[in-house]
N, C-alpha and C. Protein backbone atom coordinates (compact mmCIF):
# COMPACT_ATOMS: atom_id res chain seq x y z
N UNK A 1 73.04 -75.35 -203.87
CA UNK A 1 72.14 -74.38 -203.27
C UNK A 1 71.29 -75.09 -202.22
N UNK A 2 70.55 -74.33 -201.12
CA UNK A 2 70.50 -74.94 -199.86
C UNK A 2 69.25 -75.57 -200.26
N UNK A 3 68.18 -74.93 -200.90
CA UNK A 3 66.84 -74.90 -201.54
C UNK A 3 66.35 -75.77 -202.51
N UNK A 4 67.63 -76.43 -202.61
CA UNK A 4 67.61 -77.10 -203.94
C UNK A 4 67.35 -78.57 -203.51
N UNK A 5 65.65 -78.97 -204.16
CA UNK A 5 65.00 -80.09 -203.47
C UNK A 5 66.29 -81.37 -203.72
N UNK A 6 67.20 -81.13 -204.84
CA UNK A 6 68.06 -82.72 -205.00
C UNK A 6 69.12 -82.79 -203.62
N UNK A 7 69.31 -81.47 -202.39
CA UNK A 7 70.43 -81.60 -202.10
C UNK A 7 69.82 -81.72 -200.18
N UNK A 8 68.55 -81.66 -200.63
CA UNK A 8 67.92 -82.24 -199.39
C UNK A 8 67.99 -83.45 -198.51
N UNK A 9 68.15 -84.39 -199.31
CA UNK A 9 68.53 -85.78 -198.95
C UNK A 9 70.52 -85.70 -198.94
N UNK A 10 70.72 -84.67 -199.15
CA UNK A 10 72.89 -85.43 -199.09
C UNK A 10 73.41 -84.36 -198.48
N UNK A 11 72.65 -83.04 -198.04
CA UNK A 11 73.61 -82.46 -197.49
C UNK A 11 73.84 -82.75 -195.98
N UNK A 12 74.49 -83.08 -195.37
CA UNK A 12 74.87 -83.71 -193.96
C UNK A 12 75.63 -83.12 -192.76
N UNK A 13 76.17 -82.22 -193.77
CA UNK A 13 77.28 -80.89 -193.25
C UNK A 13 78.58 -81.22 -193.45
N UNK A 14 78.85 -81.43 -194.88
CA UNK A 14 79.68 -81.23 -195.69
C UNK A 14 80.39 -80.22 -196.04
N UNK A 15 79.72 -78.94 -196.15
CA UNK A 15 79.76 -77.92 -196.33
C UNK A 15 80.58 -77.01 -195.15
N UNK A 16 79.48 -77.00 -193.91
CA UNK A 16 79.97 -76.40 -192.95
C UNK A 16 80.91 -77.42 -191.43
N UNK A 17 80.74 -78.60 -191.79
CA UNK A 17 81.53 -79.40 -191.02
C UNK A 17 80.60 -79.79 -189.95
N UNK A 18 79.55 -79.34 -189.90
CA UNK A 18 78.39 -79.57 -188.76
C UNK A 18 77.25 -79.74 -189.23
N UNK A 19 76.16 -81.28 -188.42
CA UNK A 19 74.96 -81.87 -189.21
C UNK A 19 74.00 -80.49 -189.70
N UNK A 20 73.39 -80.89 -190.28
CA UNK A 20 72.26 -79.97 -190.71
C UNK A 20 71.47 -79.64 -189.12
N UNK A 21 71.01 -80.71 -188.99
CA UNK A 21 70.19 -80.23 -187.81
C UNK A 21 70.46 -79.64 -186.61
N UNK A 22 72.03 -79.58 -186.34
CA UNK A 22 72.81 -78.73 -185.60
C UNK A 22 72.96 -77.34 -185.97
N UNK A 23 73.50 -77.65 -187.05
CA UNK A 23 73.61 -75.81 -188.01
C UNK A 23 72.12 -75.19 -187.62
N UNK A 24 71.21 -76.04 -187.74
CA UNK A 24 69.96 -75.14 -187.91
C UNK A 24 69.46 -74.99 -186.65
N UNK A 25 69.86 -75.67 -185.23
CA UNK A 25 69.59 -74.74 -183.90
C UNK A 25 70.42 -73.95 -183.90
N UNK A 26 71.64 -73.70 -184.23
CA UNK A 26 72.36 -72.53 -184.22
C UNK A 26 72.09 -71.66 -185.05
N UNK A 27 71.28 -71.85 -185.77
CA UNK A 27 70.87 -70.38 -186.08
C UNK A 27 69.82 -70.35 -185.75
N UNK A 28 68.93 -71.16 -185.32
CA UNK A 28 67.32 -71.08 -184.71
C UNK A 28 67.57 -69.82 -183.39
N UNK A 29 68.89 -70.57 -182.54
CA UNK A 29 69.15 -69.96 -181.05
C UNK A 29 69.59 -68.22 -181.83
N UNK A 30 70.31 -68.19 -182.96
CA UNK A 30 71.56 -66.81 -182.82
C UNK A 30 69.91 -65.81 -183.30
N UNK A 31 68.62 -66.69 -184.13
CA UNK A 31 68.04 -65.98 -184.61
C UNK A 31 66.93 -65.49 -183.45
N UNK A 32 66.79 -66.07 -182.47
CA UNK A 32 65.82 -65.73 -181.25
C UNK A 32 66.55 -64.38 -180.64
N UNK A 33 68.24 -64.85 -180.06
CA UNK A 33 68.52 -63.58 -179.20
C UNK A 33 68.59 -62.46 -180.43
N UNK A 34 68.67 -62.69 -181.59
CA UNK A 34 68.73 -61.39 -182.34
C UNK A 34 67.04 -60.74 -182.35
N UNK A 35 66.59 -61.53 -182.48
CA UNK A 35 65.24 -61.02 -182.71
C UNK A 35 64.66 -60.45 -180.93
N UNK A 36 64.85 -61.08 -179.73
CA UNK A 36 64.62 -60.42 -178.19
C UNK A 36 66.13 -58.96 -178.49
N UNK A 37 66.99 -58.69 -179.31
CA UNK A 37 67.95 -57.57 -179.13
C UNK A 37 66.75 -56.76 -179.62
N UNK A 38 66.33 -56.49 -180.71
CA UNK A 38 65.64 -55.92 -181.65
C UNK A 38 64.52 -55.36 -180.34
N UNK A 39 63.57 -56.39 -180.02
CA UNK A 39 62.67 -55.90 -179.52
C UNK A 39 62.60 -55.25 -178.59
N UNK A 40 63.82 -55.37 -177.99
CA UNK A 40 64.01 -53.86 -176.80
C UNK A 40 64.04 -52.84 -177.49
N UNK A 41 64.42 -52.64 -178.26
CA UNK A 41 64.42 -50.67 -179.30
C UNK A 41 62.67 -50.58 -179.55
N UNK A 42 62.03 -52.12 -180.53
CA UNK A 42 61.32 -51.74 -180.06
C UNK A 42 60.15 -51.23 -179.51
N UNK A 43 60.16 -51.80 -177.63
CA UNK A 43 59.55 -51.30 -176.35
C UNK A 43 59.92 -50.23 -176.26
N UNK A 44 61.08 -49.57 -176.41
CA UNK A 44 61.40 -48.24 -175.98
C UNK A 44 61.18 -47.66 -176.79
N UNK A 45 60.59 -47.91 -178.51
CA UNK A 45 60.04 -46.58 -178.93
C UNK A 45 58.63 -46.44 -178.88
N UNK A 46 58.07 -47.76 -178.42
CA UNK A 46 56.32 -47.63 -177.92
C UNK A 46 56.40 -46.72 -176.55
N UNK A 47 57.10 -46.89 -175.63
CA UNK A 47 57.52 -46.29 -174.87
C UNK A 47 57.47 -44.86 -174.36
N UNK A 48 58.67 -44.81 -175.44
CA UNK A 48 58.77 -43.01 -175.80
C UNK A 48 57.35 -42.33 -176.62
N UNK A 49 56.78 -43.46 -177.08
CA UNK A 49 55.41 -42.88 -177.82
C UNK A 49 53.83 -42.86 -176.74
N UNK A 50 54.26 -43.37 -175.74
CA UNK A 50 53.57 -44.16 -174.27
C UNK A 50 52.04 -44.62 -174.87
N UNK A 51 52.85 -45.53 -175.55
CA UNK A 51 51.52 -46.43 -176.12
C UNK A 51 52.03 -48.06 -175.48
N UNK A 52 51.67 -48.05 -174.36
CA UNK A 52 51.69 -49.52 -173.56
C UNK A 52 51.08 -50.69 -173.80
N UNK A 53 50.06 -50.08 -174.81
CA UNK A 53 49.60 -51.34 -175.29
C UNK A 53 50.40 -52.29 -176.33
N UNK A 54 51.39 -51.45 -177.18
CA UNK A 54 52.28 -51.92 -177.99
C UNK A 54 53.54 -52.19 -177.41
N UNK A 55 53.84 -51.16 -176.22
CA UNK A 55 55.05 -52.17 -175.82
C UNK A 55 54.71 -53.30 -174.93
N UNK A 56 53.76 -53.51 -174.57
CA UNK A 56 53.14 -54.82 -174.14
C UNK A 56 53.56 -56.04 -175.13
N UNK A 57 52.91 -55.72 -176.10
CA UNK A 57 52.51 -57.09 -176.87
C UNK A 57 54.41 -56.86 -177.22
N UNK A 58 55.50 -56.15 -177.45
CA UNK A 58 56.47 -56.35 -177.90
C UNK A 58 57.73 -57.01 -176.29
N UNK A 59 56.91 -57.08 -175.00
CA UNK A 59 57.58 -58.14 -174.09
C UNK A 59 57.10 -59.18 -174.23
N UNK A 60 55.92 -59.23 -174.70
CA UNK A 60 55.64 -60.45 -175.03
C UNK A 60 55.95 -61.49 -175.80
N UNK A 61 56.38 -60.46 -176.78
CA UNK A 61 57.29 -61.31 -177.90
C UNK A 61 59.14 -61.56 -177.79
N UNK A 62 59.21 -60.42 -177.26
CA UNK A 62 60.46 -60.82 -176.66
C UNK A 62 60.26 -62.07 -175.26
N UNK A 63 59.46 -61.64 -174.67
CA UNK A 63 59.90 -63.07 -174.15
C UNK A 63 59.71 -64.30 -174.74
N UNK A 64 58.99 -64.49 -175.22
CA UNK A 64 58.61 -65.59 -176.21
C UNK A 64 60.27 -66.52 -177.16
N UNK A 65 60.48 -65.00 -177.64
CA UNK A 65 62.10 -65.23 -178.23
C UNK A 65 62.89 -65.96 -177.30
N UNK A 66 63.21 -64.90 -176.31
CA UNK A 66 64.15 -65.65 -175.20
C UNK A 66 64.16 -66.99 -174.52
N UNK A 67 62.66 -67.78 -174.24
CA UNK A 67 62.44 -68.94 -174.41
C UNK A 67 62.42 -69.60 -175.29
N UNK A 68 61.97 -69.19 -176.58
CA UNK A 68 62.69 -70.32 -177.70
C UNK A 68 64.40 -70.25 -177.69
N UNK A 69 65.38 -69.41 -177.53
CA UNK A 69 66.75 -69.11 -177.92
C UNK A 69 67.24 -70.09 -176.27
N UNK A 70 66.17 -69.99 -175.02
CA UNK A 70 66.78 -71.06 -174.21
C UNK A 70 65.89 -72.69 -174.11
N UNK A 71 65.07 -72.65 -174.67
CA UNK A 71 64.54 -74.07 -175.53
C UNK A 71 65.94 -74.69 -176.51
N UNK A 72 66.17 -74.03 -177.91
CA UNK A 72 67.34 -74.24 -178.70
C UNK A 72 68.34 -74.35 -177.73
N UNK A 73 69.16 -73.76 -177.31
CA UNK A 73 70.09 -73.99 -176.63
C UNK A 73 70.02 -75.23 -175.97
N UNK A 74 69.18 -75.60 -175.11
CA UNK A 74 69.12 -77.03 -174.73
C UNK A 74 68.94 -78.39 -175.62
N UNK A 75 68.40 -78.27 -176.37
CA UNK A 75 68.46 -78.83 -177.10
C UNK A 75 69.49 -79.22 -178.02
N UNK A 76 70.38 -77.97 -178.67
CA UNK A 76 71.38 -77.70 -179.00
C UNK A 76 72.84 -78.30 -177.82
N UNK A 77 73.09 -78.02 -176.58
CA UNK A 77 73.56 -78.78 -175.77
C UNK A 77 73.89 -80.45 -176.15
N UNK A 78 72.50 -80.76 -175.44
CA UNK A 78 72.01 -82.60 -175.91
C UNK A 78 72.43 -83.22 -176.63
N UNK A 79 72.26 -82.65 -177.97
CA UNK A 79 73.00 -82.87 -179.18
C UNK A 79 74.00 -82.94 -179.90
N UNK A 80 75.05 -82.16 -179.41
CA UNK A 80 76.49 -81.79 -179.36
C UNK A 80 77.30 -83.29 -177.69
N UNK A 81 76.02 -82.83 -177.07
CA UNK A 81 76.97 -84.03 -176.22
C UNK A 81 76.81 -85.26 -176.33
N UNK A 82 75.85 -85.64 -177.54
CA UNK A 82 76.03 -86.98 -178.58
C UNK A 82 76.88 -87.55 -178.63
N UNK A 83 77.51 -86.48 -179.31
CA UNK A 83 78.97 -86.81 -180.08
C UNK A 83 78.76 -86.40 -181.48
């Protein structure tokens, strides 16, 4: 189990064939653009409700996403071209 404080120190990516700390920008990155998909529905239902103050703060957070998901990615890059 992933949680499981004994398997903290040995799991290496055994499992999935890829380091831990790789696995986990890839899902850091898949979890940003999922989370900027989301937040367009939603802006458009603050939108449709024309409360701008809430779809405000929800570009905000989408952008926020989209720069972490192209932060990860670079990083993610770098790392892979290790070796």
């Amino acid at each position: 189990m992933r949680g499981d404080p004994d398997d903290r120190d040995t799991e290496t990516g055994g499992v999935t064939g890829t380091k831990d700390k790789d696995y986990n920008l890839v899902w850091y990155v898949e979890a940003c653009l999922s989370n900027a998909l989301r937040l367009e529905n939603y802006v458009q239902d603050a939108e449709r409700a024309d409360d701008s103050e809430v779809a405000e703060l929800f570009r905000k957070a989408q952008a926020d996403s989209r720069k972490g998901a192209e932060l990860g990615k670079k990083l993610l890059a770098a790392r892979l071209n290790e070796g």
